[in-house]
PDB file of N, CA and C in Angstrom:
ATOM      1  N   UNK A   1     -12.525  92.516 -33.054  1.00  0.00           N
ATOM      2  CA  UNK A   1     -11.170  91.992 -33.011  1.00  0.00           C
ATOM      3  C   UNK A   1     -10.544  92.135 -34.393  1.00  0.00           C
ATOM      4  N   UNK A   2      -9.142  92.703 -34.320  1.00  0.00           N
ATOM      5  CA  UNK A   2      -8.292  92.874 -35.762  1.00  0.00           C
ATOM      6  C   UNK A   2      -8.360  91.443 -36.238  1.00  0.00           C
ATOM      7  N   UNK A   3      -7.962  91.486 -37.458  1.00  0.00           N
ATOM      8  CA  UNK A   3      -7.856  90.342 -38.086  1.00  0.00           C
ATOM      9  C   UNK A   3      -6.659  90.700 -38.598  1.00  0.00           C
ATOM     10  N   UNK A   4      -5.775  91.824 -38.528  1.00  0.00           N
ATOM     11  CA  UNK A   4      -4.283  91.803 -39.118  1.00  0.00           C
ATOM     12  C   UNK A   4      -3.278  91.476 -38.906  1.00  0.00           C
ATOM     13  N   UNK A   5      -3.851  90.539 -37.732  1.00  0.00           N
ATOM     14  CA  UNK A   5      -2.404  89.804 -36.903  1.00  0.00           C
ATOM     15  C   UNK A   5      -1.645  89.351 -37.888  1.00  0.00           C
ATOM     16  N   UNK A   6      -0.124  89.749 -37.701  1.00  0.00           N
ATOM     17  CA  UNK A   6       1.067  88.764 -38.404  1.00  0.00           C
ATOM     18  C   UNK A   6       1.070  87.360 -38.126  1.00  0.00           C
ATOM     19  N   UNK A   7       0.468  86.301 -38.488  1.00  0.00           N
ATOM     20  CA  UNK A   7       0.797  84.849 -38.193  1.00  0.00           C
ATOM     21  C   UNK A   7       2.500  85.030 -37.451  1.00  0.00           C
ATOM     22  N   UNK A   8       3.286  85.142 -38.282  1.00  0.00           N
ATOM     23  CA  UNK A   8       4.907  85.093 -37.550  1.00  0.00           C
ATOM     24  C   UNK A   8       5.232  86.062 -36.187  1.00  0.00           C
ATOM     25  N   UNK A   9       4.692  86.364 -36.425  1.00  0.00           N
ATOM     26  CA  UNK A   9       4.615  87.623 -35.009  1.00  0.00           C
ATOM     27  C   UNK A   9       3.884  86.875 -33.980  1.00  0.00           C
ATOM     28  N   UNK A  10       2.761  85.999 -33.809  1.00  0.00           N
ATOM     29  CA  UNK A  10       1.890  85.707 -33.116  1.00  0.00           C
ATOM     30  C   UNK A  10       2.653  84.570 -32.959  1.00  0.00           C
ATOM     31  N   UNK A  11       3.068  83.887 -33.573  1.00  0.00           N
ATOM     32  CA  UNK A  11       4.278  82.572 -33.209  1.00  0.00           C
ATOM     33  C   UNK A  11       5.266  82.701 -32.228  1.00  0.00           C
ATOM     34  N   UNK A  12       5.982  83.870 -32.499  1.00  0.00           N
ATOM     35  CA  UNK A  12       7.346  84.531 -31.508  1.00  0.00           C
ATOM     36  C   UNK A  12       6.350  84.675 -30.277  1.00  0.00           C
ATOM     37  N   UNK A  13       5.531  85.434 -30.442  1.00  0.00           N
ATOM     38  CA  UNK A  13       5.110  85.737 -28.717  1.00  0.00           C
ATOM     39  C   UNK A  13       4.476  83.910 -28.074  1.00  0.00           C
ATOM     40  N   UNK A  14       4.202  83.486 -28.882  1.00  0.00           N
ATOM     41  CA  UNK A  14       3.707  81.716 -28.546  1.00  0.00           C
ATOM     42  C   UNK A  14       5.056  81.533 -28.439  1.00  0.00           C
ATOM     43  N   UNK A  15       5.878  81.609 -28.842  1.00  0.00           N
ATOM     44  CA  UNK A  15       6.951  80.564 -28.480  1.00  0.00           C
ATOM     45  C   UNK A  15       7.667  81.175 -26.931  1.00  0.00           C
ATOM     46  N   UNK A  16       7.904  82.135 -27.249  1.00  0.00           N
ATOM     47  CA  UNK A  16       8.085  82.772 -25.586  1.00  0.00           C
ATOM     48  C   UNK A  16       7.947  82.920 -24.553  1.00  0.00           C
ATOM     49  N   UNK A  17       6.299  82.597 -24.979  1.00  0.00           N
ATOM     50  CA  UNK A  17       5.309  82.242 -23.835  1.00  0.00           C
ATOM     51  C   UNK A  17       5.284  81.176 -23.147  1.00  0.00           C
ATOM     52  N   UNK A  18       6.055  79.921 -23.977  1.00  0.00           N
ATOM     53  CA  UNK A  18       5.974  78.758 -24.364  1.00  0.00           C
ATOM     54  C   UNK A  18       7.166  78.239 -22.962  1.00  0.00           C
ATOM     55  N   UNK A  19       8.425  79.145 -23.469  1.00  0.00           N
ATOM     56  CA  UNK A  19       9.490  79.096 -22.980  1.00  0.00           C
ATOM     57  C   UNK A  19       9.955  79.345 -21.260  1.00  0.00           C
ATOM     58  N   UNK A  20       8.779  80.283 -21.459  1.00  0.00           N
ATOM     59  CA  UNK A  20       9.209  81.275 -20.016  1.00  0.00           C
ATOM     60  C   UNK A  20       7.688  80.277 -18.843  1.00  0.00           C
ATOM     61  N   UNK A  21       7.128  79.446 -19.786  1.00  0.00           N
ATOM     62  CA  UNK A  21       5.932  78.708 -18.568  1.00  0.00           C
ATOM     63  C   UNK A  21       6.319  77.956 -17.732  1.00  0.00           C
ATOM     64  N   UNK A  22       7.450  78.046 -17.286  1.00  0.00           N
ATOM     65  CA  UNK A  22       7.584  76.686 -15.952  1.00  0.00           C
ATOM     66  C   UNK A  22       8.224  77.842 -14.935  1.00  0.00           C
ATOM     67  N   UNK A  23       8.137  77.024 -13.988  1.00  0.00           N
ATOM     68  CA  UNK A  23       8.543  78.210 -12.567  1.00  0.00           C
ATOM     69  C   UNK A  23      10.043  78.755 -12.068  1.00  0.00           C
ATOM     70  N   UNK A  24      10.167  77.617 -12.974  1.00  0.00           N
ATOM     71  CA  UNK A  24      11.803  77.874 -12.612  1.00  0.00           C
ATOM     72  C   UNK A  24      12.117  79.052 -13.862  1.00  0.00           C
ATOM     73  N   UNK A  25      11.676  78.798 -14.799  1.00  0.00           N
ATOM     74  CA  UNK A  25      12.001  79.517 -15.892  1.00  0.00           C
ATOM     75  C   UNK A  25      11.566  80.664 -15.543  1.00  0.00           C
ATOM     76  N   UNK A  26      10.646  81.014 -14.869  1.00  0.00           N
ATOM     77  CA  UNK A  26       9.726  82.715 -14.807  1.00  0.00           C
ATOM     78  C   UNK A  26      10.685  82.784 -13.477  1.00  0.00           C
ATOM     79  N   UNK A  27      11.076  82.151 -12.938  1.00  0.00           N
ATOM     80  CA  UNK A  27      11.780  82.976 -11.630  1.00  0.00           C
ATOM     81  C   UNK A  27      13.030  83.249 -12.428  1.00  0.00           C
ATOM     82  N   UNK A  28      13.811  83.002 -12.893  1.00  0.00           N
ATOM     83  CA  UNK A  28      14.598  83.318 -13.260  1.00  0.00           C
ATOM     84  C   UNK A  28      14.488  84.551 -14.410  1.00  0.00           C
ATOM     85  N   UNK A  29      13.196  84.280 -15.314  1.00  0.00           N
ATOM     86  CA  UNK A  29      13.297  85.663 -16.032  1.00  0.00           C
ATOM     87  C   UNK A  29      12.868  86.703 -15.052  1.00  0.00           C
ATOM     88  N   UNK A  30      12.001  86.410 -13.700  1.00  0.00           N
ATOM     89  CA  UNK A  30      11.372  87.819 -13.697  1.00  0.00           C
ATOM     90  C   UNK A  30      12.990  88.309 -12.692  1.00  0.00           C
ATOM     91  N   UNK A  31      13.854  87.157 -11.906  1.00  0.00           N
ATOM     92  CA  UNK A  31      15.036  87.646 -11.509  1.00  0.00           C
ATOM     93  C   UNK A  31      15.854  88.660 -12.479  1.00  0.00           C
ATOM     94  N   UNK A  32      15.936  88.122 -13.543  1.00  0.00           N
ATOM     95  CA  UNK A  32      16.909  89.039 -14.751  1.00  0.00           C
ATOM     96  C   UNK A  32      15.960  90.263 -14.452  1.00  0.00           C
ATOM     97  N   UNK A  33      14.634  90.151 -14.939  1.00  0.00           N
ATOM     98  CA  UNK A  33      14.099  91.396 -15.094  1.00  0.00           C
ATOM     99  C   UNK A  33      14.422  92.615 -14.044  1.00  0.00           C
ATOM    100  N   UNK A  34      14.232  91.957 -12.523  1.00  0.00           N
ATOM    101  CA  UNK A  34      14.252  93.091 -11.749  1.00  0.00           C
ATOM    102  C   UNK A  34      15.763  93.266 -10.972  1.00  0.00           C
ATOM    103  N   UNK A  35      16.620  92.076 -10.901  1.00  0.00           N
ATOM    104  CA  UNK A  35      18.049  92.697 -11.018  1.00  0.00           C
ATOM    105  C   UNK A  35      19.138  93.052 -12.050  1.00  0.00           C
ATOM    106  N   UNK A  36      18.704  93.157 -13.446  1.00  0.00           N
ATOM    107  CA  UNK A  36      19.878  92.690 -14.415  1.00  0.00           C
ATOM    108  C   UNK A  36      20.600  91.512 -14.339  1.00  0.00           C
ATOM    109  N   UNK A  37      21.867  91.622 -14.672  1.00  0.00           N
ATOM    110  CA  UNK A  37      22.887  90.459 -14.860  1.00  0.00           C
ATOM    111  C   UNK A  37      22.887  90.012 -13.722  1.00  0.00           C
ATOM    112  N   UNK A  38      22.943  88.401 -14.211  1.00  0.00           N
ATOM    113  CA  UNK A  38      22.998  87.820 -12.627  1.00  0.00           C
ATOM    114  C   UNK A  38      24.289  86.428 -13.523  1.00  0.00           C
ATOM    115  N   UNK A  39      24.548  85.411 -12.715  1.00  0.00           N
ATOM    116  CA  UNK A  39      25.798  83.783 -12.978  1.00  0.00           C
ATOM    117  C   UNK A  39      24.938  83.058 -12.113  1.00  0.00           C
ATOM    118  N   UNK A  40      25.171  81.786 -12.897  1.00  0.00           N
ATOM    119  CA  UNK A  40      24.377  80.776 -12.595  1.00  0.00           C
ATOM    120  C   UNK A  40      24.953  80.859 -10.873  1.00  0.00           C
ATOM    121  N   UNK A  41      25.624  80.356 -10.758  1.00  0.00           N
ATOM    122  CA  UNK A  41      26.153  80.530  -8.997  1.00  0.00           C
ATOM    123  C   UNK A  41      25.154  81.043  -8.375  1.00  0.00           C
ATOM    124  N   UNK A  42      24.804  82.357  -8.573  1.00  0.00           N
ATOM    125  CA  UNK A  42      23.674  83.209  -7.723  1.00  0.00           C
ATOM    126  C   UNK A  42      22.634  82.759  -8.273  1.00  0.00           C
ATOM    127  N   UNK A  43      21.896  82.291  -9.147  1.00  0.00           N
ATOM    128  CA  UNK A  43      20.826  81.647  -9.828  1.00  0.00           C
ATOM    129  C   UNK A  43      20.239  80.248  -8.989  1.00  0.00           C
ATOM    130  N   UNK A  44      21.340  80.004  -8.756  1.00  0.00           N
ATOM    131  CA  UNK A  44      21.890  78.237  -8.266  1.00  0.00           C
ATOM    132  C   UNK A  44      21.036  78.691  -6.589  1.00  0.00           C
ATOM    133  N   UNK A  45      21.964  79.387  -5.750  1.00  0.00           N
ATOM    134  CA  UNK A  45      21.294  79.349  -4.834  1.00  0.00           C
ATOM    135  C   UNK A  45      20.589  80.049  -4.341  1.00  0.00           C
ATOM    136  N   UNK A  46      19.882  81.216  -5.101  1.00  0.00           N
ATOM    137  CA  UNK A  46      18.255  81.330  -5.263  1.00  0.00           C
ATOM    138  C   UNK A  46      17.303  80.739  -5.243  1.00  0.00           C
ATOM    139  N   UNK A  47      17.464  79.887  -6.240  1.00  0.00           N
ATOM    140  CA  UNK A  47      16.527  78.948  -6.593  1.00  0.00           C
ATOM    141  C   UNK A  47      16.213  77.624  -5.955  1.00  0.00           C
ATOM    142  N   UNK A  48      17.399  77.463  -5.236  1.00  0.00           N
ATOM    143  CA  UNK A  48      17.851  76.299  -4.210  1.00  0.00           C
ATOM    144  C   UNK A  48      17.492  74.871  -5.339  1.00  0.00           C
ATOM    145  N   UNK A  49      18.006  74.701  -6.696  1.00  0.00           N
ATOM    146  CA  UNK A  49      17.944  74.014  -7.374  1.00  0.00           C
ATOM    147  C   UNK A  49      19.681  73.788  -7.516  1.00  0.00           C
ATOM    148  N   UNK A  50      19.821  72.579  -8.335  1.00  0.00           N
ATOM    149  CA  UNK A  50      21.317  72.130  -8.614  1.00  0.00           C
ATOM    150  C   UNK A  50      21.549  72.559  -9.863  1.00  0.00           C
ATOM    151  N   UNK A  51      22.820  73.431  -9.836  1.00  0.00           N
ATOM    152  CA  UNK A  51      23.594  73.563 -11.275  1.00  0.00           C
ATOM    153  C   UNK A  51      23.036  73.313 -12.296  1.00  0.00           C
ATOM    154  N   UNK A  52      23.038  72.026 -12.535  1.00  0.00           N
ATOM    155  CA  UNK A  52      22.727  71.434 -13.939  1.00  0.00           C
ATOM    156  C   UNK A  52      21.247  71.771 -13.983  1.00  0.00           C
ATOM    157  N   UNK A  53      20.742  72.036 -13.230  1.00  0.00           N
ATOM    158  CA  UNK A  53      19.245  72.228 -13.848  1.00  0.00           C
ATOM    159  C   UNK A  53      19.033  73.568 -14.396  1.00  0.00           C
ATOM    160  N   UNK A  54      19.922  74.881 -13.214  1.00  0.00           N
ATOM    161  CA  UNK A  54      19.699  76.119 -14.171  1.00  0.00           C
ATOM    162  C   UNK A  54      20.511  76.093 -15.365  1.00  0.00           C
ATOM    163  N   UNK A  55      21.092  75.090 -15.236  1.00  0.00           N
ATOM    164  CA  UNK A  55      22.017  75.338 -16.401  1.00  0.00           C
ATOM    165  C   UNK A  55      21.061  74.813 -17.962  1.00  0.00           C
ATOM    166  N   UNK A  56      20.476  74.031 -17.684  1.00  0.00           N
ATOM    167  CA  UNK A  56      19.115  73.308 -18.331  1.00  0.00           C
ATOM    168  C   UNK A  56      18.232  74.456 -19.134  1.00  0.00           C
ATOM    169  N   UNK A  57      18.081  74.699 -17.637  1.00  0.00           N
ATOM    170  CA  UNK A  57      16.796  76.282 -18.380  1.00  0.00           C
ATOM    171  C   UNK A  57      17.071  77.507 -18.897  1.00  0.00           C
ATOM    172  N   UNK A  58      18.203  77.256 -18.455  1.00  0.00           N
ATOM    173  CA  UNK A  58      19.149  78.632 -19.268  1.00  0.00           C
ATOM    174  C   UNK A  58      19.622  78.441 -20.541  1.00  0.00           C
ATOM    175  N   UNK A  59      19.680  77.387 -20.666  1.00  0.00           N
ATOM    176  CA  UNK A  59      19.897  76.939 -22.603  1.00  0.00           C
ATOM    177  C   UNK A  59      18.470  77.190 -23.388  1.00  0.00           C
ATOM    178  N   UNK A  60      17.063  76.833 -22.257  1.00  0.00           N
ATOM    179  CA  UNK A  60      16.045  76.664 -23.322  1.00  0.00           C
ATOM    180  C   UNK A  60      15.800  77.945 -23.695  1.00  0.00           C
ATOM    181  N   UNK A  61      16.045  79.058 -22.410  1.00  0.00           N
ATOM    182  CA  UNK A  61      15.655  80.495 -22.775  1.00  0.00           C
ATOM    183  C   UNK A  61      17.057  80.943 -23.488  1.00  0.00           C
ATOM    184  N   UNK A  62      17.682  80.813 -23.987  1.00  0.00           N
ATOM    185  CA  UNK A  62      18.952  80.825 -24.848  1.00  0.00           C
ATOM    186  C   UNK A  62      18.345  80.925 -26.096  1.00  0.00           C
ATOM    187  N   UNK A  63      17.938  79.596 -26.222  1.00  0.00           N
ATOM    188  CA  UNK A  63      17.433  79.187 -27.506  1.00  0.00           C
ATOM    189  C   UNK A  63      16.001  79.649 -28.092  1.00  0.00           C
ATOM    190  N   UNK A  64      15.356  80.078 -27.172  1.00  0.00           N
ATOM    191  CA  UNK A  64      14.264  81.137 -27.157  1.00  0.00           C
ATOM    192  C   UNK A  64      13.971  82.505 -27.400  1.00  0.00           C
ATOM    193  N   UNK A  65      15.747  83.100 -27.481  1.00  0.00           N
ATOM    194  CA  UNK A  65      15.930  84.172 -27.718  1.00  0.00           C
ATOM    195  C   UNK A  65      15.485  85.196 -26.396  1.00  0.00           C
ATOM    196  N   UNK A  66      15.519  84.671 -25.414  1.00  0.00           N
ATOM    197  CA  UNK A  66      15.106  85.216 -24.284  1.00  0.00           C
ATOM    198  C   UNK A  66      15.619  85.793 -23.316  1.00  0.00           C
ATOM    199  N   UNK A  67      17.266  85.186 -23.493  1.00  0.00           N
ATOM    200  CA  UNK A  67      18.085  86.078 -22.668  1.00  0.00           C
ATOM    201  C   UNK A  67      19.619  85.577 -23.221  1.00  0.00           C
ATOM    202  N   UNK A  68      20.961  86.504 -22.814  1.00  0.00           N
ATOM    203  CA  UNK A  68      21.995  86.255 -23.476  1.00  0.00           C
ATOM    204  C   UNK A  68      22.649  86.272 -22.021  1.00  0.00           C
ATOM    205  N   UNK A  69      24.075  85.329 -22.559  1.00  0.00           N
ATOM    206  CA  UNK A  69      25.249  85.434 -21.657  1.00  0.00           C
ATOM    207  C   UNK A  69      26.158  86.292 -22.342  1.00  0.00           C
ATOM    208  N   UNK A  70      26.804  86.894 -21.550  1.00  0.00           N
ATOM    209  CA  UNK A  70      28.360  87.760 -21.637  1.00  0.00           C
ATOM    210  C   UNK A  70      28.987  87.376 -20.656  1.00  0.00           C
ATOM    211  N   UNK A  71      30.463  86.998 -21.469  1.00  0.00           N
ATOM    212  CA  UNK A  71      31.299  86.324 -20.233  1.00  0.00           C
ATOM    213  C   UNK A  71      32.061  87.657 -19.202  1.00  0.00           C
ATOM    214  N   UNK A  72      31.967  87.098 -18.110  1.00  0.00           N
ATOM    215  CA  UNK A  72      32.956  88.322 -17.178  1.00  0.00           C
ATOM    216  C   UNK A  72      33.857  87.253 -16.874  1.00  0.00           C
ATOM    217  N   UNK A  73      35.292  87.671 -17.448  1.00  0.00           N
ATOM    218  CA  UNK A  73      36.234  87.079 -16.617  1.00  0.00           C
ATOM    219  C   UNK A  73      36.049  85.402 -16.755  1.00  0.00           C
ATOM    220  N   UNK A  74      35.633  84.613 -15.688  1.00  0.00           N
ATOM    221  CA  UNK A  74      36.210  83.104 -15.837  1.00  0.00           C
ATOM    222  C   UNK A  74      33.999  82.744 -15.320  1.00  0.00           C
ATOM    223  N   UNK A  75      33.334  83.385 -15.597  1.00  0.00           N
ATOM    224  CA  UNK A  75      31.976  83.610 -15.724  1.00  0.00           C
ATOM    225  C   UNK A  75      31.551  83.922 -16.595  1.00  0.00           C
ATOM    226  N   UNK A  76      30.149  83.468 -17.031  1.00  0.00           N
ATOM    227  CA  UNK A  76      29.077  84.507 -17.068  1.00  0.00           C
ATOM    228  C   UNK A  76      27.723  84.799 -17.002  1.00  0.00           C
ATOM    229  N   UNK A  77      27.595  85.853 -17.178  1.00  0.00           N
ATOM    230  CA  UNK A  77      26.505  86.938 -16.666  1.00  0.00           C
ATOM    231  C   UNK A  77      25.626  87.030 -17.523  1.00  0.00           C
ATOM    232  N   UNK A  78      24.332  86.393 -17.277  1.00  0.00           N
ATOM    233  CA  UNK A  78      22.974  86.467 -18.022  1.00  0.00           C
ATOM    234  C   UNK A  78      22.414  87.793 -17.692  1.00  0.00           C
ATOM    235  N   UNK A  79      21.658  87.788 -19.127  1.00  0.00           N
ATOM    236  CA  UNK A  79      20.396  88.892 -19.101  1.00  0.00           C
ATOM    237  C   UNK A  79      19.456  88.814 -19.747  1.00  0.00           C
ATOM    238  N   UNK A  80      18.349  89.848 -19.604  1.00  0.00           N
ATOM    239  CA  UNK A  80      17.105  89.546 -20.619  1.00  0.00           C
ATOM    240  C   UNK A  80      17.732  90.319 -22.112  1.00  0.00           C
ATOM    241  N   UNK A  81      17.087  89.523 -23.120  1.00  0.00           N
ATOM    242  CA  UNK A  81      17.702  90.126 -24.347  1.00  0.00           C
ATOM    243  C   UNK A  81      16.908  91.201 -25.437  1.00  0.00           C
ATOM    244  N   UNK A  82      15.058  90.669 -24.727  1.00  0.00           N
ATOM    245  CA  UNK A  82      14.595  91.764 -25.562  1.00  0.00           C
ATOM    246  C   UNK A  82      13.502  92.700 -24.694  1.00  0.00           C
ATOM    247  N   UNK A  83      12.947  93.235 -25.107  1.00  0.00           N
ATOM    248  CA  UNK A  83      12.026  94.698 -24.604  1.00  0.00           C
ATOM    249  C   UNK A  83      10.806  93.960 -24.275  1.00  0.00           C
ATOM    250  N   UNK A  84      10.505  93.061 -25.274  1.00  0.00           N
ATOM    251  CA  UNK A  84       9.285  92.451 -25.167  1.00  0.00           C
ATOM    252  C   UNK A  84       9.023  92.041 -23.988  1.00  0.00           C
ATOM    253  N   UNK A  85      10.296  91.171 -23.675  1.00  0.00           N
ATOM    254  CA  UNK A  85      10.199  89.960 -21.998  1.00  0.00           C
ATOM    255  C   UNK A  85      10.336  91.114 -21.040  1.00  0.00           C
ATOM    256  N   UNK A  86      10.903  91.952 -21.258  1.00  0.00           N
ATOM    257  CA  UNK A  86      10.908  93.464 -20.240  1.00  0.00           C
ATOM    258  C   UNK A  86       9.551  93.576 -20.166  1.00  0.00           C
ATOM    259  N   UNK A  87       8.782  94.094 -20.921  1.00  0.00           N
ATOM    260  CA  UNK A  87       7.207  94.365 -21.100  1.00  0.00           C
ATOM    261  C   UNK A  87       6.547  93.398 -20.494  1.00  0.00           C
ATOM    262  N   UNK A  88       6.530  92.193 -20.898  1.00  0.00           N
ATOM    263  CA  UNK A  88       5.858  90.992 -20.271  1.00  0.00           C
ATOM    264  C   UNK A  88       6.205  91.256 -18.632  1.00  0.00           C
ATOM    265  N   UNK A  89       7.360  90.947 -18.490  1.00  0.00           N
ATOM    266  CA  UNK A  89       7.473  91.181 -16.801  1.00  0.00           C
ATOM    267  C   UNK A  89       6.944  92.605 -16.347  1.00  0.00           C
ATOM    268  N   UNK A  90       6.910  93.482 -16.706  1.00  0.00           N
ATOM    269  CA  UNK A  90       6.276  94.250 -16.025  1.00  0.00           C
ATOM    270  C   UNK A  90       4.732  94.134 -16.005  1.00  0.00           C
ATOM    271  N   UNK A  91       4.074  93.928 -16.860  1.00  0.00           N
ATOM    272  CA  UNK A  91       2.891  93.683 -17.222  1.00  0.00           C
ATOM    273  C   UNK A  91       2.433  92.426 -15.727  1.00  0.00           C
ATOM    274  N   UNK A  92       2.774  91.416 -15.904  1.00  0.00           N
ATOM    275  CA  UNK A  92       2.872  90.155 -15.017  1.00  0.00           C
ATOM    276  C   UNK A  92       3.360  90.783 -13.461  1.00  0.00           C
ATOM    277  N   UNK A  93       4.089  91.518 -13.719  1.00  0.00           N
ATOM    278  CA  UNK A  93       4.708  91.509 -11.915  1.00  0.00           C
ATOM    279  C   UNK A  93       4.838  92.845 -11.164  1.00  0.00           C
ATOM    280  N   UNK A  94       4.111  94.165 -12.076  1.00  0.00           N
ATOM    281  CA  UNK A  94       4.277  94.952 -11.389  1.00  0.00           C
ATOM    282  C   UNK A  94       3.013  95.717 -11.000  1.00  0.00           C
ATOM    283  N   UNK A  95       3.392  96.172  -9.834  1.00  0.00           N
ATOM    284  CA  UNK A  95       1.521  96.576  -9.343  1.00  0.00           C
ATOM    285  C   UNK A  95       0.553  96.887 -10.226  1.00  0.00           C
ATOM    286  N   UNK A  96      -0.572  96.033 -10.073  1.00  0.00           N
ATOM    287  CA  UNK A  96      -1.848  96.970 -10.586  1.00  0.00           C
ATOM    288  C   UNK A  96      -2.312  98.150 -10.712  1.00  0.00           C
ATOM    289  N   UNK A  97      -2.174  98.889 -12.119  1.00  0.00           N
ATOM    290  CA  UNK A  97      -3.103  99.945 -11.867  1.00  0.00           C
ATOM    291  C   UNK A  97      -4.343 100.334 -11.674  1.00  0.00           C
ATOM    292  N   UNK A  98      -4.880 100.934 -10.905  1.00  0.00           N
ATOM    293  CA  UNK A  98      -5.938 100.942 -10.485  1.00  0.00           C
ATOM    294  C   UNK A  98      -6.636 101.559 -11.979  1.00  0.00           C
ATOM    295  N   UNK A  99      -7.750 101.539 -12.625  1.00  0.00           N
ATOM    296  CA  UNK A  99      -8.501 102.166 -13.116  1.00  0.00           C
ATOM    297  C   UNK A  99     -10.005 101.999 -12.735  1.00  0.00           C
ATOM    298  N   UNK A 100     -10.660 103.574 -13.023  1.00  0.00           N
ATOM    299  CA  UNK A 100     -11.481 103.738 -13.254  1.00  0.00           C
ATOM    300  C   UNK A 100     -12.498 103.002 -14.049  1.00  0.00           C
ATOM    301  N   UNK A 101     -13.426 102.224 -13.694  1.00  0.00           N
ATOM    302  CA  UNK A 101     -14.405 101.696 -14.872  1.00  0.00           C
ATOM    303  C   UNK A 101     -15.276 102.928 -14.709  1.00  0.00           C
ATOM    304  N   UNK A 102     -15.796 102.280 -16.154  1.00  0.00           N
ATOM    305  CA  UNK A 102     -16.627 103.392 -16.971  1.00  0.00           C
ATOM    306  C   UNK A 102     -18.381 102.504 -16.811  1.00  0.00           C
ATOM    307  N   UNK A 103     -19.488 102.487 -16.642  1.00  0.00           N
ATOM    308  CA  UNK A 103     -20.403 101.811 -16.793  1.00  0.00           C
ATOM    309  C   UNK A 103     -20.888 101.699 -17.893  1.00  0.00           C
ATOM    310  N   UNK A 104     -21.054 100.165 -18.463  1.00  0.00           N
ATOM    311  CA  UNK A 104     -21.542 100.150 -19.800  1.00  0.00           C
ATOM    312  C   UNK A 104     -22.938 100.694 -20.248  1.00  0.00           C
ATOM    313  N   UNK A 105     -22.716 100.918 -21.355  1.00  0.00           N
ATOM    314  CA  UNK A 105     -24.156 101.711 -21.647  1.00  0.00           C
ATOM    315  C   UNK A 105     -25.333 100.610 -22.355  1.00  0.00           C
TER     316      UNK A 105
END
């Protein structure tokens, strides 16, 4: 095992990790992930939760650096903000690749 981990680097992915652990929170990132922009409205009754609550979890991943709003019009429209949480969701939610094991020697 490296030992060159960046302490600050290893924090950001802890805190992210941190951010995105409740269910409501991962449905909603892995939603961003696999539709893009989405408004709380459609968030709202997805999730079959009330307003104020996505509105709740959408500040913490705000503040997490995890996803951004852009306003459309008298809305707006969340998204994921970095590559990383892209990576993570795919990693987490998209089929297994099959590999080959090798037998240890």
């Amino acid at each position: 095992m490296k030992k060159e981990s960046d302490p600050a680097e290893l924090q950001a992915v802890a805190d992210m990790l941190k951010a995105i652990a409740h269910p409501v929170r991962l449905c909603i990132v892995r939603g961003l992930w696999q539709n893009g922009c989405c408004n709380v409205t459609h968030m709202q009754q997805c999730l079959g939760v009330p307003q104020s609550t996505v509105s709740q979890h959408l500040a913490r991943l705000r503040q997490a650096g995890i996803i951004e709003g852009r306003r459309r019009g008298l809305e707006i429209c969340y998204q994921l903000r970095s590559k990383k949480t892209e990576a993570l969701m795919a990693c987490l939610f998209s089929p297994a690749v099959e590999r080959k094991e090798e037998p240890l020697s």
